[in-house]
C-alpha atoms as a PDB file:
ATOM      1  CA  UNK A   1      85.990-190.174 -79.227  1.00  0.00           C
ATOM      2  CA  UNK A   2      85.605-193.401 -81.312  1.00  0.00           C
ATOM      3  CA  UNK A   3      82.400-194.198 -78.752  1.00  0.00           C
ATOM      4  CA  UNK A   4      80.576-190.760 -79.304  1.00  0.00           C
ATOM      5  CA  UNK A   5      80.786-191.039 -83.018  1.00  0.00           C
ATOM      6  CA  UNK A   6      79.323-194.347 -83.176  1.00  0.00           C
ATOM      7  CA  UNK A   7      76.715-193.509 -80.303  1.00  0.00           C
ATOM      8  CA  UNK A   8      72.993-193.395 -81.898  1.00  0.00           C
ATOM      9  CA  UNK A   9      70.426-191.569 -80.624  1.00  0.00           C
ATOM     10  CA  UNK A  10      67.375-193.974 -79.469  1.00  0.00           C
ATOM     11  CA  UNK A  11      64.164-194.066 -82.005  1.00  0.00           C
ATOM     12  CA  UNK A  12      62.365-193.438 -78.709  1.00  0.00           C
ATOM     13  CA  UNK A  13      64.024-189.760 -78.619  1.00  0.00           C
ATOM     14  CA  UNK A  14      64.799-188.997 -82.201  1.00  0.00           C
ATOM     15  CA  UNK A  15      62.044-186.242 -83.903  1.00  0.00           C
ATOM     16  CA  UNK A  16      63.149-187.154 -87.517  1.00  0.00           C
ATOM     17  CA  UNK A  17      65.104-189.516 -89.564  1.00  0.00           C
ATOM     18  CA  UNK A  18      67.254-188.500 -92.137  1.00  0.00           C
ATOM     19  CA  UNK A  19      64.739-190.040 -95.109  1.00  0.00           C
ATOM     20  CA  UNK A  20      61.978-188.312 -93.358  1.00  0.00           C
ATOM     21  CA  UNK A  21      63.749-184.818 -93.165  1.00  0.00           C
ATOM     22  CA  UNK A  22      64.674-184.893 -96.828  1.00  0.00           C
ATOM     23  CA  UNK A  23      60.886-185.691 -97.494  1.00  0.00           C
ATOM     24  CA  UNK A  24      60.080-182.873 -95.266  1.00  0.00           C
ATOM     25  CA  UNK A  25      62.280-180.765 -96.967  1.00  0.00           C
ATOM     26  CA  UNK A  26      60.328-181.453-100.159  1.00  0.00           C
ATOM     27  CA  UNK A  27      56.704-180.320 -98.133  1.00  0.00           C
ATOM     28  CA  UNK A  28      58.396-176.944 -97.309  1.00  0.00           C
ATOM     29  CA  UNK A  29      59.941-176.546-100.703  1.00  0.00           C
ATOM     30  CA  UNK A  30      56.586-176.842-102.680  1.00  0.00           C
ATOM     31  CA  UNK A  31      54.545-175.037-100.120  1.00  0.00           C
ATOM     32  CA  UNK A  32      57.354-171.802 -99.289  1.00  0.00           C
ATOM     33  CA  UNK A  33      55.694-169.249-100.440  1.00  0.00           C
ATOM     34  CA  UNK A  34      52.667-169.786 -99.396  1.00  0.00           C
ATOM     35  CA  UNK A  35      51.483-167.145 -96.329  1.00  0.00           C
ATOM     36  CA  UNK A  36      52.349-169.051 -92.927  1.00  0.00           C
ATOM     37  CA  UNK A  37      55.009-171.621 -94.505  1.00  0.00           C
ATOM     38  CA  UNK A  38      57.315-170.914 -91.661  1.00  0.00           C
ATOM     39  CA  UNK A  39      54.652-173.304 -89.332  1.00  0.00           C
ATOM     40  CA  UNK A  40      56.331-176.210 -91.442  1.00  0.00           C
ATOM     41  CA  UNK A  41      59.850-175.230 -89.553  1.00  0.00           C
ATOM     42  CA  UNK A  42      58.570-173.538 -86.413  1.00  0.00           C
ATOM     43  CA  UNK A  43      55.598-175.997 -85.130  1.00  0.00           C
ATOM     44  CA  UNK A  44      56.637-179.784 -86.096  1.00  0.00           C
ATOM     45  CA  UNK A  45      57.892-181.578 -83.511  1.00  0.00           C
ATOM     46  CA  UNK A  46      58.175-185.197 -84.564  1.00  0.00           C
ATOM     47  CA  UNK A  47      57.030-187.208 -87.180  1.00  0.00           C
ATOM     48  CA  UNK A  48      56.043-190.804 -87.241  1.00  0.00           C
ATOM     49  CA  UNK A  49      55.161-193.645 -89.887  1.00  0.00           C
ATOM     50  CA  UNK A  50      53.331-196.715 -88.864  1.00  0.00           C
ATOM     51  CA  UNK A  51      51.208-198.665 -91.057  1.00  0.00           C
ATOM     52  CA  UNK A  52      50.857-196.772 -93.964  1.00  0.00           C
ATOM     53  CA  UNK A  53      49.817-193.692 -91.519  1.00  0.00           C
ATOM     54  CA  UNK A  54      51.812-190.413 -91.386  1.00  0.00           C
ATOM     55  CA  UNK A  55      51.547-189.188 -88.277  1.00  0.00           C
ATOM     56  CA  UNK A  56      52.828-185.286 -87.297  1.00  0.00           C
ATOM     57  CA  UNK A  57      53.415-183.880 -83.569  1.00  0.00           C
ATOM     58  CA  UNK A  58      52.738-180.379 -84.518  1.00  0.00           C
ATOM     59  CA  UNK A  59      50.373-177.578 -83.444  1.00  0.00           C
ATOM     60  CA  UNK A  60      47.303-177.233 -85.018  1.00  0.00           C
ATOM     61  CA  UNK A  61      47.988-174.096 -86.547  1.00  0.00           C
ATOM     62  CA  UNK A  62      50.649-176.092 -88.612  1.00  0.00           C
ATOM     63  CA  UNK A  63      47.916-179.093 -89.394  1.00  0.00           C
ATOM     64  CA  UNK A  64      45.209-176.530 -90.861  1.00  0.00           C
ATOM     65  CA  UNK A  65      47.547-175.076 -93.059  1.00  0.00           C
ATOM     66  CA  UNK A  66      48.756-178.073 -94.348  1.00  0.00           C
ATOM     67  CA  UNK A  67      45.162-179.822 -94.773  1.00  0.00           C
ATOM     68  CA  UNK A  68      44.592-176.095 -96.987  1.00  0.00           C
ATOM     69  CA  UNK A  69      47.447-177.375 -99.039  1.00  0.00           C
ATOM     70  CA  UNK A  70      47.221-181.210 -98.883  1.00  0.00           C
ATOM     71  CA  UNK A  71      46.210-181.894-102.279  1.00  0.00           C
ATOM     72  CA  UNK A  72      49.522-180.215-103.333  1.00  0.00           C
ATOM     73  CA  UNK A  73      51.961-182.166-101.508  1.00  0.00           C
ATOM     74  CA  UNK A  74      49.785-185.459-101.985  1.00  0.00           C
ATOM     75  CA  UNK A  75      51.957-187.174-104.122  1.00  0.00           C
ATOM     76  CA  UNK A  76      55.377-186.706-101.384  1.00  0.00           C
ATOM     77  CA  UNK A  77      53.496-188.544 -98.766  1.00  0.00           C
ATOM     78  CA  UNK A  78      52.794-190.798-101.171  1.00  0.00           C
ATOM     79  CA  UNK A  79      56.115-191.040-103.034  1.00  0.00           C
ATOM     80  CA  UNK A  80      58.615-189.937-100.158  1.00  0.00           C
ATOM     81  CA  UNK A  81      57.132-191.307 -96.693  1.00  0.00           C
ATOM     82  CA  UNK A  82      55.290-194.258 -98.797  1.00  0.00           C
ATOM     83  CA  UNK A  83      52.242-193.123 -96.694  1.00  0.00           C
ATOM     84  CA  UNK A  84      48.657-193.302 -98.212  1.00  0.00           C
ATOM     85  CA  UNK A  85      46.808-191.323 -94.812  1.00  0.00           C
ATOM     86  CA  UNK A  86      48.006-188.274 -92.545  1.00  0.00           C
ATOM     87  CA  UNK A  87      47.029-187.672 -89.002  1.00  0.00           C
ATOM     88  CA  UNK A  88      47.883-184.963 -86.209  1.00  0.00           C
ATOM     89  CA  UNK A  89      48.865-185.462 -83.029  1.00  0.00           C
ATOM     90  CA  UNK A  90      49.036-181.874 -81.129  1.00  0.00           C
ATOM     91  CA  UNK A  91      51.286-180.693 -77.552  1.00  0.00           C
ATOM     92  CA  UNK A  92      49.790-182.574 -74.528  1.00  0.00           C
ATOM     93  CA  UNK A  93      48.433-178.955 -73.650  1.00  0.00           C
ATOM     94  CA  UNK A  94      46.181-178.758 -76.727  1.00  0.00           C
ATOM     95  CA  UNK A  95      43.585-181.946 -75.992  1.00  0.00           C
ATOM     96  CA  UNK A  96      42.849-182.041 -79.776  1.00  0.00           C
ATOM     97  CA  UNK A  97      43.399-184.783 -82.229  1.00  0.00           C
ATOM     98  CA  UNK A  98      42.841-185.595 -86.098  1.00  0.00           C
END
C-alpha cells in the first residue's frame, strides 16, 4: 500500500498536470455557455507546454471553437500556463496541424 501511494505516473503518460487542469478549468469556466463548450471536456486529450508554446491534443472541432473565442481566454494562457502562443496537435487519424 505505502508503494502505490507514492507511485507517480510517468510525464510520458500523464494528459494533464494538476496546475494545468486548474488553468483548464478556468478556459471552460469563462467559455461555458457558449454553444459547443462541452468540446473543452469531451475532445482534449493532452496538453503540453514547451517554450513558451501551449500545445493541445484535441480534435479540431475543439481548436476552431476555441480560436472563435481566443481573444477571451487570452489573458489565462498568458497568466495561468505562462504561455504567450497556442498550437493544435489533432488524433493521428486527422493528418491536420496548426
Amino acid at each position: 500500500m505505502a508503494c502505490a501511494q507514492n507511485w507517480k505516473i510517468p510525464e510520458s503518460v500523464q494528459t494533464m498536470i494538476s496546475s494545468h487542469a486548474t488553468a483548464w478549468k478556468k478556459v471552460y469556466e469563462r467559455l461555458e455557455k457558449e454553444a459547443d463548450s462541452y468540446l473543452l471536456i469531451t475532445d482534449l486529450q493532452k496538453i503540453c507546454i514547451n517554450d513558451s508554446q501551449l500545445s493541445l491534443f484535441c480534435t479540431e472541432a475543439m481548436s476552431v471553437f476555441l480560436e472563435r473565442y481566443i481573444a477571451d481566454i487570452r489573458n489565462i494562457i498568458i497568466t495561468d500556463f505562462a504561455c504567450n502562443d497556442v498550437t493544435y496537435t489533432f488524433p493521428k487519424n486527422s493528418n491536420n496541424e496548426k
